[in-house]
Protein backbone atom coordinates (compact mmCIF):
# COMPACT_ATOMS: atom_id res chain seq x y z
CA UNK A 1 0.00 0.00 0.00
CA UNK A 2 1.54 3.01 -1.09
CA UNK A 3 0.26 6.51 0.22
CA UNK A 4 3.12 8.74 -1.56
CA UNK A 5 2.08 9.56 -4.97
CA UNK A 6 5.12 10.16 -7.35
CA UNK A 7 4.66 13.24 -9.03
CA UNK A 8 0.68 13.48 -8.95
CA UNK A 9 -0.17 15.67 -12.02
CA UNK A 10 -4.05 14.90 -12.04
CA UNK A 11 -5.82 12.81 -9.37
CA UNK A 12 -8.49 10.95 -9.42
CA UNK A 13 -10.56 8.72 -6.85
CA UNK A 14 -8.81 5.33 -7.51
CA UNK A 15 -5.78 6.76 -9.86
CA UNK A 16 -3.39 9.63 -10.78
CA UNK A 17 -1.85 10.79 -13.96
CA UNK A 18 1.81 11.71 -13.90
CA UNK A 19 4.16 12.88 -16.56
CA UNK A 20 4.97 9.35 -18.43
CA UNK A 21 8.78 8.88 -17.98
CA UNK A 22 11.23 7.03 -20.18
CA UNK A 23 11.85 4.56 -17.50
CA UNK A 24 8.30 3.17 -17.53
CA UNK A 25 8.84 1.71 -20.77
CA UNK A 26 11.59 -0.66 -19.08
CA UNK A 27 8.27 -1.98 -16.90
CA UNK A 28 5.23 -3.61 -18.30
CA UNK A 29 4.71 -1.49 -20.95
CA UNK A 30 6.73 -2.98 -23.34
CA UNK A 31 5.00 -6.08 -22.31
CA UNK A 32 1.36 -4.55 -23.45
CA UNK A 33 2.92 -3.31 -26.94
CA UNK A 34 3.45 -6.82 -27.13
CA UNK A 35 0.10 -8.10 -25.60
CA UNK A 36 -2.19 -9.41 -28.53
CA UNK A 37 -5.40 -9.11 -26.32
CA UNK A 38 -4.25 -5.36 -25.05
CA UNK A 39 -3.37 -3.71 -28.52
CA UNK A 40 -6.47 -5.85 -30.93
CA UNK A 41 -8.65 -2.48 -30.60
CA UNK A 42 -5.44 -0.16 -31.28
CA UNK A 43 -4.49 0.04 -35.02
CA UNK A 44 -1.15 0.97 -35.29
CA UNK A 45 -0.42 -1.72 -33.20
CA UNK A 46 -0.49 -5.22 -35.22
CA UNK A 47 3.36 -6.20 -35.18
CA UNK A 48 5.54 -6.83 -32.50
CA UNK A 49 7.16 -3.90 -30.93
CA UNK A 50 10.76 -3.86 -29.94
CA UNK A 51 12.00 -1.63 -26.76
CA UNK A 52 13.66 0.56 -29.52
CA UNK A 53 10.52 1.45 -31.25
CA UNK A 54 8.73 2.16 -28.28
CA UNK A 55 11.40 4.42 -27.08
CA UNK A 56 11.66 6.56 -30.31
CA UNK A 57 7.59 6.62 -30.11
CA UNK A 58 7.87 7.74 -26.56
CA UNK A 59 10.60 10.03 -27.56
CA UNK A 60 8.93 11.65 -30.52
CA UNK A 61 5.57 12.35 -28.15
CA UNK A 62 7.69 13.60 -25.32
CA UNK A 63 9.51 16.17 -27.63
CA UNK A 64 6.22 17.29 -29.34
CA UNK A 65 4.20 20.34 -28.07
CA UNK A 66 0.94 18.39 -29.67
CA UNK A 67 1.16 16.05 -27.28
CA UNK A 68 0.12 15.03 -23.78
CA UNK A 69 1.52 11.77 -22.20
CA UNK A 70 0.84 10.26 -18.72
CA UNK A 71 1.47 7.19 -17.23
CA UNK A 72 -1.63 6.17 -15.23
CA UNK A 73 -0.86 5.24 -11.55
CA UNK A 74 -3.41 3.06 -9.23
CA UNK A 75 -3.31 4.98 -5.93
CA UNK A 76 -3.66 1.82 -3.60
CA UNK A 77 -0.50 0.54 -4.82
CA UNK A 78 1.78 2.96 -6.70
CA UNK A 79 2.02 0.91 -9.26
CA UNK A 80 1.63 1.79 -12.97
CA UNK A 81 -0.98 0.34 -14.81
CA UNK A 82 -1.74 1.86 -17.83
CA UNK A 83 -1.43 5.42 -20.30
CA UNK A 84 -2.95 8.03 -21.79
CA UNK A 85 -2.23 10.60 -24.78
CA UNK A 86 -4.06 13.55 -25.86
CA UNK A 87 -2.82 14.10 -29.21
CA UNK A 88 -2.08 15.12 -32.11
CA UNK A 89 -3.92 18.81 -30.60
CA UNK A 90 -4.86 21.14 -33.65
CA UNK A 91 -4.03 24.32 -31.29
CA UNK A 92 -5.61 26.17 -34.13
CA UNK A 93 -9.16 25.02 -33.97
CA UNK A 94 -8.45 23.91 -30.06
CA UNK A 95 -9.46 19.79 -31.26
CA UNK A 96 -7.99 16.54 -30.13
CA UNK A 97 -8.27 12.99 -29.91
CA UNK A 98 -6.60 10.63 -27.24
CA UNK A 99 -5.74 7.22 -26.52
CA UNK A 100 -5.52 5.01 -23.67
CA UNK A 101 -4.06 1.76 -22.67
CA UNK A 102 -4.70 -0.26 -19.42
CA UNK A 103 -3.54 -3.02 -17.84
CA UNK A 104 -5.78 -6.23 -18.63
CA UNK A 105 -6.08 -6.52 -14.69
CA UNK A 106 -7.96 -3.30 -14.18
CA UNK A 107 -10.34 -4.06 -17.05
CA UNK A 108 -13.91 -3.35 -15.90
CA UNK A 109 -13.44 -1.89 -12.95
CA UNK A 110 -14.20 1.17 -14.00
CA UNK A 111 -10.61 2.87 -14.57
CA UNK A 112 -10.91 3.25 -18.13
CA UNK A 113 -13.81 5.76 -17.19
CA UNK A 114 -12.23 7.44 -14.52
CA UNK A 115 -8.86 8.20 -16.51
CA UNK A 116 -11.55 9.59 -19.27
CA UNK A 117 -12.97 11.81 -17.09
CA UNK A 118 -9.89 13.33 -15.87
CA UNK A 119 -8.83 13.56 -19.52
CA UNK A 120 -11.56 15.55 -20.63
CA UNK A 121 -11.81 17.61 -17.80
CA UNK A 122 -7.55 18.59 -18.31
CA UNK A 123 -8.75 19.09 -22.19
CA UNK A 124 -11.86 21.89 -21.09
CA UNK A 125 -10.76 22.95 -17.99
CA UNK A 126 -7.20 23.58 -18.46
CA UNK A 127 -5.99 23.20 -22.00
CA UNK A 128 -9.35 25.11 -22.85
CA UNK A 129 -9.85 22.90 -26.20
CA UNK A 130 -12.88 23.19 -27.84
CA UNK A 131 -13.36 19.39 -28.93
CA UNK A 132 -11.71 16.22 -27.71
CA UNK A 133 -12.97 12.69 -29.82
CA UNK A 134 -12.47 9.22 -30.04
CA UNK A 135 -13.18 6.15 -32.34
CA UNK A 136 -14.34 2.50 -30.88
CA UNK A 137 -14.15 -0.55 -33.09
CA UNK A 138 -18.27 -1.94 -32.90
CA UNK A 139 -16.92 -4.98 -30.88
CA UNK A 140 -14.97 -3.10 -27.85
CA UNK A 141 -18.06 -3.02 -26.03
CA UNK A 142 -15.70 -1.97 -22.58
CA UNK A 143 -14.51 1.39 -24.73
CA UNK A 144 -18.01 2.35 -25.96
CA UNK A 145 -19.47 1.94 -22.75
CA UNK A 146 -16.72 3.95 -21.39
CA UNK A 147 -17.10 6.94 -23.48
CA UNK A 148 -20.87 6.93 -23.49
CA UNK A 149 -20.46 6.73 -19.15
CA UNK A 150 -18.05 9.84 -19.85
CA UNK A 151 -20.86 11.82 -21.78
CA UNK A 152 -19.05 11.66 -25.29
CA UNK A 153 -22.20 11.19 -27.89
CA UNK A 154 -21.72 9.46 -31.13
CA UNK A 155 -20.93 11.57 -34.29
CA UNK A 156 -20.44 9.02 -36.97
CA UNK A 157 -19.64 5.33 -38.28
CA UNK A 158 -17.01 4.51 -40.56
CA UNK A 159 -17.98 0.94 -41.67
CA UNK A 160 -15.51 -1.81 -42.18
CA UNK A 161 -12.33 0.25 -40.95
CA UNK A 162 -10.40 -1.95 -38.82
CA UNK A 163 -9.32 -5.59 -39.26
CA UNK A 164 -9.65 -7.19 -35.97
CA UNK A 165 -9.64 -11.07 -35.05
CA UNK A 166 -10.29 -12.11 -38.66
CA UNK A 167 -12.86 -9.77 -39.76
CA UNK A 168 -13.95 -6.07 -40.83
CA UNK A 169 -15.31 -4.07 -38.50
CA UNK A 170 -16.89 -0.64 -38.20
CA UNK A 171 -15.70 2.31 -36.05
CA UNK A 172 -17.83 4.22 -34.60
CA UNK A 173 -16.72 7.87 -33.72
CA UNK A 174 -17.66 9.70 -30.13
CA UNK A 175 -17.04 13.51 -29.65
CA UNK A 176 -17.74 16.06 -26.63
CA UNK A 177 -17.66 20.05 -27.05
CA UNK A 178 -16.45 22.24 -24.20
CA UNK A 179 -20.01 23.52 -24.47
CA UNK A 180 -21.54 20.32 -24.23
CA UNK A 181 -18.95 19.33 -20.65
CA UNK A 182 -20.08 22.62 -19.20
CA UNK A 183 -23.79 21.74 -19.65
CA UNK A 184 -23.25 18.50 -18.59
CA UNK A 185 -21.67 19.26 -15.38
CA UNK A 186 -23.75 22.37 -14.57
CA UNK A 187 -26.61 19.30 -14.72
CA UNK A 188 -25.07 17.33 -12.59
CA UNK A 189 -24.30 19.95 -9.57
């Protein structure tokens, strides 16, 4: 049981973001780059990843000033058990997507959701965007029920985008406004 948190950027009820260090690729993340069940939903991930790779990725998103990278930290135990990245940001029309990856151990337990809300709340809060979005392959039911639970509405369907487990499947693409956060947690105050 840890009680220190190491370099708390954003905290949460059951985790904490922090800046995402070089180091924690050493851990288990290499180990979910190379985790067939962790990366099926994630495009760009469908060949094995060495440390090197990883590292220059890491690298490239650390250097950019379009990106946003945090290691996600469970509270109880210190330990590091996922990541998230808003990015690429358009700072020009104040729009971004992100990404996140957790550890198949904290799968539905409600994590996914609570790094998402943090996220979006960093995006309108702090980074004032205007729009942050995300796309969900039709059979990731854990993601889409995620982002609905986080109060991003569906915008769109791109059918037969990704190749997953032997078979075409659509995408299905969730956004939420600034305007529409606001509103939604005016509502719930």
């Amino acid at each position: 049981m840890s009680n220190k948190m190491d370099r708390p950027f954003l905290v949460g009820e059951k985790i904490y973001l922090r800046p995402f260090d070089l180091d924690d690729i050493d851990g288990e993340y290499i180990q979910w780059l190379n985790d067939e069940e962790m990366v099926c939903f994630i495009d760009t991930l469908k060949r094995p990843t060495t440390f090197n790779q990883a590292k220059e990725y890491v690298e490239k998103i650390l250097n950019s000033d379009n990106y946003i990278f945090f290691a996600v930290i469970d509270k109880s135990s210190g330990k590091h058990i996922g990541n998230v990245k808003i990015g690429p940001i358009d700072w020009i029309n104040r729009i971004s997507n992100y990404g996140r990856l957790l550890s198949k151990d904290h799968w539905g337990k409600g994590y996914g959701t609570e790094v998402l809300n943090l996220i979006i709340k960093y995006s309108f809060e702090t980074l004032n965007l205007n729009k942050l979005w995300d796309s969900a392959i039709s059979s990731n039911k854990a993601s889409i029920k995620s982002v609905k639970k986080a109060g991003m509405i569906i915008e769109g369907e791109i059918s037969e985008y990704a190749f997953v487990n032997g078979k075409y499947e659509s995408i299905t693409l969730y956004g939420i406004t600034q305007k529409e956060y606001f509103k939604m947690k005016n509502d719930n105050n």
